[in-house]
N, C-alpha and C. Protein backbone atom coordinates (compact mmCIF):
# COMPACT_ATOMS: atom_id res chain seq x y z
N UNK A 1 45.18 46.62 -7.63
CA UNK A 1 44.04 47.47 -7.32
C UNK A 1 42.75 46.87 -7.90
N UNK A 2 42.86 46.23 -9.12
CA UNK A 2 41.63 45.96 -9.69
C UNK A 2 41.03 44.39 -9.03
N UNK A 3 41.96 43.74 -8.81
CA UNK A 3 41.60 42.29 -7.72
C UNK A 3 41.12 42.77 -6.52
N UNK A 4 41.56 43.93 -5.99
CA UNK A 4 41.00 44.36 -4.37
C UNK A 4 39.64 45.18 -4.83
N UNK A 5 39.36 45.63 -5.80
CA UNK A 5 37.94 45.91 -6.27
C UNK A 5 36.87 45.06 -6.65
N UNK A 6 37.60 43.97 -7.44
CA UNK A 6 36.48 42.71 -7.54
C UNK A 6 36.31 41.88 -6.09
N UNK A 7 37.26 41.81 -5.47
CA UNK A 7 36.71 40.69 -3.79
C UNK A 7 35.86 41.82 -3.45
N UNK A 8 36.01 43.64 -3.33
CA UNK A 8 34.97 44.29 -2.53
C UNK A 8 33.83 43.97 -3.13
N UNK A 9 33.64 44.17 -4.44
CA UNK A 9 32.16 43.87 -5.12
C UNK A 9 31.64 42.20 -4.92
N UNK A 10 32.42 41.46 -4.89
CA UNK A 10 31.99 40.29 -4.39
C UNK A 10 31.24 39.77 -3.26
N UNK A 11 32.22 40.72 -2.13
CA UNK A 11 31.93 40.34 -0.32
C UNK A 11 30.53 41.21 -0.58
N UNK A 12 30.56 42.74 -0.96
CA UNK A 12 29.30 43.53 -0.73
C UNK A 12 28.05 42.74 -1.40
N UNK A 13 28.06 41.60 -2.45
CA UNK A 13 26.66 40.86 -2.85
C UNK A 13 26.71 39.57 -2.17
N UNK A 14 27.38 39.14 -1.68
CA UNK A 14 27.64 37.78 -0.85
C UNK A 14 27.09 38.79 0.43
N UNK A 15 26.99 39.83 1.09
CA UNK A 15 26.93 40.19 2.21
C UNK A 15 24.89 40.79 2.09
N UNK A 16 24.34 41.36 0.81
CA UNK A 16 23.04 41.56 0.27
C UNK A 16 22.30 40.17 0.24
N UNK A 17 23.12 39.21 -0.57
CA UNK A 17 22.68 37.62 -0.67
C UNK A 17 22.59 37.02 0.67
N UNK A 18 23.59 37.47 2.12
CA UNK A 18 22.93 36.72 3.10
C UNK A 18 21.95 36.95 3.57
N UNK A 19 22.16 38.87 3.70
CA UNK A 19 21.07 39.48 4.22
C UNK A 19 19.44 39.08 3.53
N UNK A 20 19.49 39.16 2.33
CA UNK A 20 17.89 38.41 2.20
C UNK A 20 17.92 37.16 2.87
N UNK A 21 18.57 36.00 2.87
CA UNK A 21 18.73 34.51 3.41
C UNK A 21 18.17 34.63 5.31
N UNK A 22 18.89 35.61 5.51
CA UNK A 22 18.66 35.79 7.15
C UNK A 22 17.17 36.67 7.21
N UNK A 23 16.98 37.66 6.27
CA UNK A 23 15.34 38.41 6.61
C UNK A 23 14.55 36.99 6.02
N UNK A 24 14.50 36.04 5.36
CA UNK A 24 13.80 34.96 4.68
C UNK A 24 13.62 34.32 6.15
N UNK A 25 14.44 33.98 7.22
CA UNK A 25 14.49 33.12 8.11
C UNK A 25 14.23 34.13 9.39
N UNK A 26 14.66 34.91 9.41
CA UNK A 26 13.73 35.51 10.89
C UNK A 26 12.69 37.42 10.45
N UNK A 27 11.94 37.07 11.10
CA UNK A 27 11.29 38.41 11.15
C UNK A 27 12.34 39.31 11.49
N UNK A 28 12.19 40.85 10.49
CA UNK A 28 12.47 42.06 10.10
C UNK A 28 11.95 42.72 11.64
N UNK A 29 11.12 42.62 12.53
CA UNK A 29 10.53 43.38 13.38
C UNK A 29 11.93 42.94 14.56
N UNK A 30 12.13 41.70 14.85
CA UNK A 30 13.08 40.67 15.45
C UNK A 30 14.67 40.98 15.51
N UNK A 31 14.73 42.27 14.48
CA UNK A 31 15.78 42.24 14.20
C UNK A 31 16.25 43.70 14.12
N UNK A 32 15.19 44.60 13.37
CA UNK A 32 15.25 46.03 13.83
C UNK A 32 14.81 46.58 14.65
N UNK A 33 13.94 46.14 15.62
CA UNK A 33 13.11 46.79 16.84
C UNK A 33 11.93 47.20 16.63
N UNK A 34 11.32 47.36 15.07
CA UNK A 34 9.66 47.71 15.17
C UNK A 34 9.12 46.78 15.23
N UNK A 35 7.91 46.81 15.84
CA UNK A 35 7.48 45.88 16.33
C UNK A 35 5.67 46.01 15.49
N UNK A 36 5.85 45.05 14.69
CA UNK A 36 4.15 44.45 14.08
C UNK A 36 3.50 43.86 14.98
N UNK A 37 2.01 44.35 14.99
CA UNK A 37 1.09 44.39 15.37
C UNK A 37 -0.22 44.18 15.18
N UNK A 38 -1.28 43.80 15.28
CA UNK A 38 -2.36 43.14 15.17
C UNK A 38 -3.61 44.05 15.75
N UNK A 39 -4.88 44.61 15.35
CA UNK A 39 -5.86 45.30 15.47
C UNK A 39 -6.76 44.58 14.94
N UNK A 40 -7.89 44.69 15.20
CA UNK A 40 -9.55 43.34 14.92
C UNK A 40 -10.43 44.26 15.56
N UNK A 41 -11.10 44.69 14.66
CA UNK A 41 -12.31 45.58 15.34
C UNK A 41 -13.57 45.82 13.69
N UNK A 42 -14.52 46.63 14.02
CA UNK A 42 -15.40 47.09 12.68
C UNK A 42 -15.07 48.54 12.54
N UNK A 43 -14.95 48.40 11.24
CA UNK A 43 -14.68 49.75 10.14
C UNK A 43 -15.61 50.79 10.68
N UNK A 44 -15.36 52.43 11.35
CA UNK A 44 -16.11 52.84 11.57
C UNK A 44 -15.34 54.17 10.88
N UNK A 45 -16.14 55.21 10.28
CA UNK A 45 -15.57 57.10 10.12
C UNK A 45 -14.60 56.93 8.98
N UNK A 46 -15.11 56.08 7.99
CA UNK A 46 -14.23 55.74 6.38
C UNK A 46 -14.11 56.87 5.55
N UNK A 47 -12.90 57.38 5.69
CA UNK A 47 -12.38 58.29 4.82
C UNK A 47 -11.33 57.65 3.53
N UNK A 48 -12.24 57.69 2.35
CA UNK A 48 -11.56 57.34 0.69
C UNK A 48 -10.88 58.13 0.55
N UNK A 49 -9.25 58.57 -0.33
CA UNK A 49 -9.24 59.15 -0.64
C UNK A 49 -8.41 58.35 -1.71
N UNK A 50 -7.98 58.66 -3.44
CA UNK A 50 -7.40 57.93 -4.29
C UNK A 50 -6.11 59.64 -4.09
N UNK A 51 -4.82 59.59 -4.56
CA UNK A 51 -4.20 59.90 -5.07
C UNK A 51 -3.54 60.03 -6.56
N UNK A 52 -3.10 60.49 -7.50
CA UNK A 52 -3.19 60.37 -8.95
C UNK A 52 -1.89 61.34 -9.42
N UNK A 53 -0.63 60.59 -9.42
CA UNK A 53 0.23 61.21 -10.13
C UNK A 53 0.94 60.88 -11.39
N UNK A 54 0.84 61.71 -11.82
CA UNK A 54 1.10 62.25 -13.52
C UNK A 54 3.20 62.48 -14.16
N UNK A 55 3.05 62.26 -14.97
CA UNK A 55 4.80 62.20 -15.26
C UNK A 55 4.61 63.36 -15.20
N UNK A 56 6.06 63.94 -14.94
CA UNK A 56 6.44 65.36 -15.02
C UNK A 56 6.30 66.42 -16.48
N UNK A 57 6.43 65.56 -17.16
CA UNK A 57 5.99 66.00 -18.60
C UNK A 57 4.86 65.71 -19.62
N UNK A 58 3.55 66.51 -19.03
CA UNK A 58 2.67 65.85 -19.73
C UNK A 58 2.72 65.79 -21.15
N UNK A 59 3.67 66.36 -22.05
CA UNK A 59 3.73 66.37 -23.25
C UNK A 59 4.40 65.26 -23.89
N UNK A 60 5.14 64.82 -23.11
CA UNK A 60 5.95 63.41 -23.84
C UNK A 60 5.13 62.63 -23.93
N UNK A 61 4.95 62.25 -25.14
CA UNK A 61 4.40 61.17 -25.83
C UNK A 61 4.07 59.77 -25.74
N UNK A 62 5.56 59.37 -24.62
CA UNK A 62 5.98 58.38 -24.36
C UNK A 62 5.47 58.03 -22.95
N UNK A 63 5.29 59.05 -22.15
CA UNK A 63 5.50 58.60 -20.73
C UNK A 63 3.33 59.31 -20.45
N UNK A 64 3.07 59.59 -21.55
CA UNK A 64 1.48 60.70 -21.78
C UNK A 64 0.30 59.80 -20.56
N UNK A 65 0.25 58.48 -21.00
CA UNK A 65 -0.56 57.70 -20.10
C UNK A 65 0.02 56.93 -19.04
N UNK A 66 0.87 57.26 -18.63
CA UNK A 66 1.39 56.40 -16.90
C UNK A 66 0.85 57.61 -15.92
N UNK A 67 0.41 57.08 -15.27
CA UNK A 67 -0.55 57.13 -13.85
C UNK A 67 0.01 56.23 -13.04
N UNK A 68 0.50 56.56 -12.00
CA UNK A 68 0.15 55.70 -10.62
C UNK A 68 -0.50 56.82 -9.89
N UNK A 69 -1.24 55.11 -8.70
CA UNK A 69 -2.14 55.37 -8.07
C UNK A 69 -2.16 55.37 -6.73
N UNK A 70 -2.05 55.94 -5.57
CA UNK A 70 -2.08 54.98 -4.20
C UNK A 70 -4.03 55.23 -3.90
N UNK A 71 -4.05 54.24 -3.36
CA UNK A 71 -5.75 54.24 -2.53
C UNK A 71 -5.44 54.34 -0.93
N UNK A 72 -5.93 55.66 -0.31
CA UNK A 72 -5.62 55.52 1.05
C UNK A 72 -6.99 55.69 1.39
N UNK A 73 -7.23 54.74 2.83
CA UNK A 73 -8.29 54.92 3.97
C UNK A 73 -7.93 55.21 5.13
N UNK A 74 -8.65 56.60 5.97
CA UNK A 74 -8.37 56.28 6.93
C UNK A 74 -9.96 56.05 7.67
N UNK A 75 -9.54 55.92 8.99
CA UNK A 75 -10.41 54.95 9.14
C UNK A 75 -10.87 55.02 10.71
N UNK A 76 -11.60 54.80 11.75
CA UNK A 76 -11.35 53.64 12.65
C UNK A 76 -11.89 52.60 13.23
N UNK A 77 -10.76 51.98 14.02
CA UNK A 77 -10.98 50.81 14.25
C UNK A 77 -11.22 50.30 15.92
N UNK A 78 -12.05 50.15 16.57
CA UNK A 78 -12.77 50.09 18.18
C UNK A 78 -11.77 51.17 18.65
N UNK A 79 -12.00 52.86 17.81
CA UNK A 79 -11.55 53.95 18.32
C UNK A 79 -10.55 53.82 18.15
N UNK A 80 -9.05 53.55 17.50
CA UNK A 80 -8.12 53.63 16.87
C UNK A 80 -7.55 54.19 15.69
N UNK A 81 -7.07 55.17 15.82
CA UNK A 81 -7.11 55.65 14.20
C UNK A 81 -6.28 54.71 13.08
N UNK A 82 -6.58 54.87 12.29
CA UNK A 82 -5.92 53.88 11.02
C UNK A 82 -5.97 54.46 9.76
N UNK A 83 -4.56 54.36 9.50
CA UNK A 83 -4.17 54.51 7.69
C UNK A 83 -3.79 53.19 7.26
N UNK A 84 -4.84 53.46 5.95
CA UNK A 84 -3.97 52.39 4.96
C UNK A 84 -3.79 52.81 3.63
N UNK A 85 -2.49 52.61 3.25
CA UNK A 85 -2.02 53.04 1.62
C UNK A 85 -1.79 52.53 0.73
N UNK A 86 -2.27 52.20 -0.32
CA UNK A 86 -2.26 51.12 -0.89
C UNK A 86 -1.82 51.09 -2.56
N UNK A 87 -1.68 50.35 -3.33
CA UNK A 87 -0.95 50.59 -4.62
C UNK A 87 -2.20 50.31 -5.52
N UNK A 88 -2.85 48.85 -4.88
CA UNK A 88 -4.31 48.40 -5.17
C UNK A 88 -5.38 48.86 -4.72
N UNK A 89 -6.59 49.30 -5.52
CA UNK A 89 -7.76 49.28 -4.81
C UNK A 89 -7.70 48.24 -3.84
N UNK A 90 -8.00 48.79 -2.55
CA UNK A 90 -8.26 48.27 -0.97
C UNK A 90 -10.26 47.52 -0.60
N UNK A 91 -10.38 47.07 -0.05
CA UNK A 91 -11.55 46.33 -0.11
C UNK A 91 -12.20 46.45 1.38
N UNK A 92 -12.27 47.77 1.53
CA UNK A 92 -13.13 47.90 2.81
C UNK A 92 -13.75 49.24 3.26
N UNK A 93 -14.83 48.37 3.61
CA UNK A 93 -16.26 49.27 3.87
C UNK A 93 -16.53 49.51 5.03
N UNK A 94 -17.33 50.78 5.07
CA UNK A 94 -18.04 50.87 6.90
C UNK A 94 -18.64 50.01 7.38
N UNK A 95 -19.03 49.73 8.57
CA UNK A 95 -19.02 48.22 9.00
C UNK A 95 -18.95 47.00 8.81
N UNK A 96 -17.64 47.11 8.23
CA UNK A 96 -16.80 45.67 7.72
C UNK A 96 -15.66 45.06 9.08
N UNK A 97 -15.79 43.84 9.42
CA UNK A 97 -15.03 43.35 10.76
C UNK A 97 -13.78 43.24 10.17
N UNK A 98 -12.60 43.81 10.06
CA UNK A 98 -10.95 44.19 9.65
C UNK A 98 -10.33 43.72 10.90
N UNK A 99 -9.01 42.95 10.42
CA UNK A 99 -7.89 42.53 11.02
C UNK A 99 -6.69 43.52 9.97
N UNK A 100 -6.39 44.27 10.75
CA UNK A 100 -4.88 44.95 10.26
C UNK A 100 -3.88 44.51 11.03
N UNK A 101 -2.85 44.47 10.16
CA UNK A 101 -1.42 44.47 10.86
C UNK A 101 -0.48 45.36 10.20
N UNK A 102 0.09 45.86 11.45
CA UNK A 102 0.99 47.21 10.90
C UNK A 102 1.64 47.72 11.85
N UNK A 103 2.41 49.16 12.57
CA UNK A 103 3.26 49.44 12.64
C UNK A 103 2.40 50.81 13.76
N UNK A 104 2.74 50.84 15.19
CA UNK A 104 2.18 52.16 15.19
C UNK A 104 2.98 53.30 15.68
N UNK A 105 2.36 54.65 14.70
CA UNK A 105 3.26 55.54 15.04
C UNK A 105 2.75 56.30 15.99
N UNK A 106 3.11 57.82 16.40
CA UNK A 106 2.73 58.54 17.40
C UNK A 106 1.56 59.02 16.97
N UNK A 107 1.01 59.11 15.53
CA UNK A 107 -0.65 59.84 15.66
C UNK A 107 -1.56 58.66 14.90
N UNK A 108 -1.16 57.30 14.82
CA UNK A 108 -1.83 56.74 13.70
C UNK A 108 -1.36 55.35 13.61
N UNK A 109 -1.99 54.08 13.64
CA UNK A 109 -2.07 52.82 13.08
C UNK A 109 -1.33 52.60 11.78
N UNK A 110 -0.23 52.30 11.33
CA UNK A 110 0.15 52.56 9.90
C UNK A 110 -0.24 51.09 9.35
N UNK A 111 -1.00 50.32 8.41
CA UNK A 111 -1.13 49.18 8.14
C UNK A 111 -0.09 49.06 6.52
N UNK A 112 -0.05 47.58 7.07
CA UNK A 112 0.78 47.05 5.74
C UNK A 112 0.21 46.30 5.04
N UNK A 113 -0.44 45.13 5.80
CA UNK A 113 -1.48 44.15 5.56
C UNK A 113 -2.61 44.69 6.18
N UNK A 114 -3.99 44.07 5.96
CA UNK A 114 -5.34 44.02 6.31
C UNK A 114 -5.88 42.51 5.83
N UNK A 115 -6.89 42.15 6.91
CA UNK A 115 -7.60 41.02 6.42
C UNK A 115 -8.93 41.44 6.62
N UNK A 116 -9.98 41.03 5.44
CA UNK A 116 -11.26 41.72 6.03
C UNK A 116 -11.81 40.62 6.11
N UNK A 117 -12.69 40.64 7.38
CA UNK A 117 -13.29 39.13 7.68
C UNK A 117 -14.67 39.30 7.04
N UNK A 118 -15.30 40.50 6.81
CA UNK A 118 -17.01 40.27 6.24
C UNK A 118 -16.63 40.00 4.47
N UNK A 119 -15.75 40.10 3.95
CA UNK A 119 -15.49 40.10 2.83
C UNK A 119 -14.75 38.63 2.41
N UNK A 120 -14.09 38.13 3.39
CA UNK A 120 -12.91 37.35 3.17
C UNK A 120 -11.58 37.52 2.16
N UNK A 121 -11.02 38.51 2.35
CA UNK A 121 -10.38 39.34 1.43
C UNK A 121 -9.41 39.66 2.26
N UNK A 122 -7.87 39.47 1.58
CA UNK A 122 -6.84 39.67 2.15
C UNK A 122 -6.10 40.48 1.51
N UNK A 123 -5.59 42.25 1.70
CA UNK A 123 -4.95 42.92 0.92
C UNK A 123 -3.45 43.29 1.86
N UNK A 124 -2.36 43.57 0.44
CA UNK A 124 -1.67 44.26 0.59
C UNK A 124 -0.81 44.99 0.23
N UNK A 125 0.37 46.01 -0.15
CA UNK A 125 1.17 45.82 -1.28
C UNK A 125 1.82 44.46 -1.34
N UNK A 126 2.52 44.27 -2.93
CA UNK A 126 3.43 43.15 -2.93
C UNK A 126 4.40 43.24 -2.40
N UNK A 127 4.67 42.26 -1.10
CA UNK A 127 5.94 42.31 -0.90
C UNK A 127 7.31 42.07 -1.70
N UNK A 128 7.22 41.17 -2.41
CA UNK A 128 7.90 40.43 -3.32
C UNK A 128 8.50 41.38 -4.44
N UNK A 129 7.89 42.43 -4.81
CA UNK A 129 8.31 43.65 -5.78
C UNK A 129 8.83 44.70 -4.81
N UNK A 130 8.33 45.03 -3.52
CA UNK A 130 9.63 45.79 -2.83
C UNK A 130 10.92 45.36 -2.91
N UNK A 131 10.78 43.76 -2.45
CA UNK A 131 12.07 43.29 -1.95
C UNK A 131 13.11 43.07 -3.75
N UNK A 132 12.63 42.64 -4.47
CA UNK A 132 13.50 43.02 -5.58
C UNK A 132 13.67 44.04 -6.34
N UNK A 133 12.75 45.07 -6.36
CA UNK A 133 13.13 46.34 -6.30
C UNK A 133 14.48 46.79 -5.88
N UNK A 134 14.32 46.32 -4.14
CA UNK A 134 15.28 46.54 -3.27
C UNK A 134 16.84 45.78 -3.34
N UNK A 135 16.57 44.71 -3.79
CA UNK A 135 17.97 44.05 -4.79
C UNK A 135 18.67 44.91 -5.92
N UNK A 136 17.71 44.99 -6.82
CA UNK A 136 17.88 45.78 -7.94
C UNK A 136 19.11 47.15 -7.59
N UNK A 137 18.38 47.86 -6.35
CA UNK A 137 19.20 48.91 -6.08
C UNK A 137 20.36 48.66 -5.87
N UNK A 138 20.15 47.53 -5.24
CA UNK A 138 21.85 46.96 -3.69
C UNK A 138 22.55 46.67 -5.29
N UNK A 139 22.21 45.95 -6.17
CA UNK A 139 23.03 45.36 -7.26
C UNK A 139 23.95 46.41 -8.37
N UNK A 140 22.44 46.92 -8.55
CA UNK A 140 23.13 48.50 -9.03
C UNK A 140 23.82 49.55 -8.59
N UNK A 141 23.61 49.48 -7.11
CA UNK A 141 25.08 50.27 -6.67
C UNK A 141 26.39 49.83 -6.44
N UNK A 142 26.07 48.32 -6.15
CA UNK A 142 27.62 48.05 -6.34
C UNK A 142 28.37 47.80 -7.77
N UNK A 143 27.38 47.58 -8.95
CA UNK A 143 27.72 47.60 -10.03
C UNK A 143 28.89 48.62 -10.80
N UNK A 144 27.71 49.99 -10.28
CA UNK A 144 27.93 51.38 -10.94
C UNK A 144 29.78 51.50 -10.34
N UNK A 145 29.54 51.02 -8.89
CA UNK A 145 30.77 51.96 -7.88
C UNK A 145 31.97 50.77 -8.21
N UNK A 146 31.83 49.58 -8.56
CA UNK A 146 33.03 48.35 -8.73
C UNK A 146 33.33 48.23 -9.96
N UNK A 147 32.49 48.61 -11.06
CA UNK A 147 32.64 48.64 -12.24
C UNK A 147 32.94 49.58 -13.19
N UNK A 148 32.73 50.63 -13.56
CA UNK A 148 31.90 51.80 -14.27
C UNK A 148 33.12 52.88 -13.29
N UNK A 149 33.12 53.22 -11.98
CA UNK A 149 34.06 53.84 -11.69
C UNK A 149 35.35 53.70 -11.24
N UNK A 150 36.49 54.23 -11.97
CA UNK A 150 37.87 53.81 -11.54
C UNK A 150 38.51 54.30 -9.98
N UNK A 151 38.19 55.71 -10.28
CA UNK A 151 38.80 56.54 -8.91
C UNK A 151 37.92 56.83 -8.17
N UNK A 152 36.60 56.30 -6.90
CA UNK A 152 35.90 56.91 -6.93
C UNK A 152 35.93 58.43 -6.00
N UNK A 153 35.48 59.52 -6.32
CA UNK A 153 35.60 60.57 -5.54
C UNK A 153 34.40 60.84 -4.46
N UNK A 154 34.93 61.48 -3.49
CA UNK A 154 33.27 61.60 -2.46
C UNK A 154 32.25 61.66 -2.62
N UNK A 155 32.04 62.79 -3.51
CA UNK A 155 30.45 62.56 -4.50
C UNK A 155 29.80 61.37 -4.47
N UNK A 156 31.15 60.56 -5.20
CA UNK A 156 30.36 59.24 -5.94
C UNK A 156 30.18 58.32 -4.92
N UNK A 157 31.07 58.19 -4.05
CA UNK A 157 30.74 57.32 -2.79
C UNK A 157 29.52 57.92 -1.89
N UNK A 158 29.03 58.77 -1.75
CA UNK A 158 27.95 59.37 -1.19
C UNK A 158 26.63 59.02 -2.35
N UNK A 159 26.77 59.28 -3.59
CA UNK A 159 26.03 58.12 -4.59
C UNK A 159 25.51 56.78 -4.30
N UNK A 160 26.54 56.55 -4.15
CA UNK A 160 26.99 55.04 -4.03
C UNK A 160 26.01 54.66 -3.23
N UNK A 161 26.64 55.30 -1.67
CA UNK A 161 25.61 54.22 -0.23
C UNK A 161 24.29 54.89 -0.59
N UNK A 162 23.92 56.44 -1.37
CA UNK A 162 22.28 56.76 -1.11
C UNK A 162 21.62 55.55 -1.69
N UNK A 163 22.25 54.86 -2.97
CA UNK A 163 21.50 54.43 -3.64
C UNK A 163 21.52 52.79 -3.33
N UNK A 164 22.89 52.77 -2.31
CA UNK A 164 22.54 51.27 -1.66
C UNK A 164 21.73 51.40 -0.37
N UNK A 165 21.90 52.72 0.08
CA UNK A 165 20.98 52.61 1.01
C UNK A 165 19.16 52.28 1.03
N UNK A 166 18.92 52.99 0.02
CA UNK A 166 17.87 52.40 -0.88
C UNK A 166 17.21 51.02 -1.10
N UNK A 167 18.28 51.07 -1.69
CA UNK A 167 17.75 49.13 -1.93
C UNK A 167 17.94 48.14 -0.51
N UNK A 168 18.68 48.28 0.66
CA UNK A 168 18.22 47.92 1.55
C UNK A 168 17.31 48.46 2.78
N UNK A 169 16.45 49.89 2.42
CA UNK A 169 15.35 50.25 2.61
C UNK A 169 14.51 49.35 2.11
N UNK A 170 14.51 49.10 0.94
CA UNK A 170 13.33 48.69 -0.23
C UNK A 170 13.11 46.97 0.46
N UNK A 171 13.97 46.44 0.50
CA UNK A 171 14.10 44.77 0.85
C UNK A 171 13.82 45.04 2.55
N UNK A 172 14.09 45.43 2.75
CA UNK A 172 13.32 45.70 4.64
C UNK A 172 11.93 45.88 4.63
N UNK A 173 11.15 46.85 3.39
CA UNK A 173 9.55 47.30 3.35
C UNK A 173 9.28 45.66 2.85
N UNK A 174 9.73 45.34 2.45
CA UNK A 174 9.16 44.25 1.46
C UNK A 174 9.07 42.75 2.38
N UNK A 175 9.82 42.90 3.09
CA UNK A 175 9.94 41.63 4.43
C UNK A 175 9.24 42.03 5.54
N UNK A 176 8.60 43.47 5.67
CA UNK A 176 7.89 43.95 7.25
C UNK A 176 6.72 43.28 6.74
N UNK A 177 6.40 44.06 5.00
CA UNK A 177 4.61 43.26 4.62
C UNK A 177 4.67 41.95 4.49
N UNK A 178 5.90 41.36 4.54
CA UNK A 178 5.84 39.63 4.12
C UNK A 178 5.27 38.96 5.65
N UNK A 179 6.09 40.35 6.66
CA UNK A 179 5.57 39.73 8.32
C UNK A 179 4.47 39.31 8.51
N UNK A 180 3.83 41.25 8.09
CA UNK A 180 2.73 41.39 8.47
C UNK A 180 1.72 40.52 7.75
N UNK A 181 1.63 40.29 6.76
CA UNK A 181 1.15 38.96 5.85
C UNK A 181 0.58 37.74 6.93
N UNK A 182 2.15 37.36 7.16
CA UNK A 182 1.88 36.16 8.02
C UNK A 182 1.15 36.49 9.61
N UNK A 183 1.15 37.26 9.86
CA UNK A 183 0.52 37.19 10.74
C UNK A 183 -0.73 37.18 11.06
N UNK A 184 -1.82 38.05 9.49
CA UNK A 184 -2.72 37.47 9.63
C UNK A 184 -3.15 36.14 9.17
N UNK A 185 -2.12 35.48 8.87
CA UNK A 185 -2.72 34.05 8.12
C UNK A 185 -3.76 33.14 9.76
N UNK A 186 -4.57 32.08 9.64
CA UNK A 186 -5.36 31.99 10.54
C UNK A 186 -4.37 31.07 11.20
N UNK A 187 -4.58 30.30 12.31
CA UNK A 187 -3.30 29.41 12.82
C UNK A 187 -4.19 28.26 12.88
């Protein structure tokens, strides 16, 4: 039993380890069906807004000054609506000439990347901290479920995939902005 538990934990990171190898070598859009996209127009109807959340316990001592931040704009773009959400202050102004690339949904432009051409300024989240983020998870769930548990019961297997499901959420966000990245690079 315990040899047929170590080959599963083996095949399941040999099977995470290809999967980054294969999102490294072909586009994420190529492969799940969304499809990135490209918009070039001037910043017009700039709506700032910062977001600001606080630990759950403002009294702990420990956790008293962590803040995160997202910076969202919306925006548009030659009459297009556009969101962008961002982890970093974002770098764009009303009539600023913007190249976004992103994702669109049924009410809205979702951007991942932006390039601003009056600025020369290229923002986005890091991809590179989704995608190991998104390891992190895949690693830690097979850790917790091959290691740490002997018998596992439904619960824990429902554990298990939320939290591997996760981490190959996380490594998918992190390879769409690596797309979208490249796509605005100039050719």
């Amino acid at each position: 039993m315990e040899i047929k538990k170590r080959l599963i934990a083996q095949l399941m990171l040999m099977i995470v380890a290809l999967g980054g190898v294969l999102l490294m070598s072909f586009k994420p859009s190529e492969l799940f069906g969304k499809s990135i996209s490209i918009r070039t127009g001037v910043v017009s109807e700039i709506q700032k807004q910062v977001e600001e959340r606080q630990p759950h316990d403002p009294q702990d001592i420990l956790v008293k000054d962590i803040r995160t931040y997202t910076y969202i704009a919306k925006f548009l773009l030659n009459g297009t609506p556009i969101v962008a959400k961002f982890q970093d202050p974002y770098q764009i102004d009303e009539g600023d000439v913007l190249r976004v690339s992103g994702i669109q949904t049924a009410q809205y432009f979702d951007v991942l990347a932006y390039r601003n051409e009056t600025k020369q300024y290229t923002g986005s989240n890091k991809w590179w901290v989704s995608a190991l983020a998104g390891f992190a998870f895949a690693l830690a769930a097979v850790f917790i479920f091959f290691n740490l548990v002997q018998e596992p019961k439904w619960y824990e297997q429902i554990f298990f995939l939320t939290l591997f499901s996760i981490g190959v959420f996380l490594i998918l966000r992190g390879f769409y902005i690596k797309e979208a990245l490249d796509m605005l690079k100039p050719v």
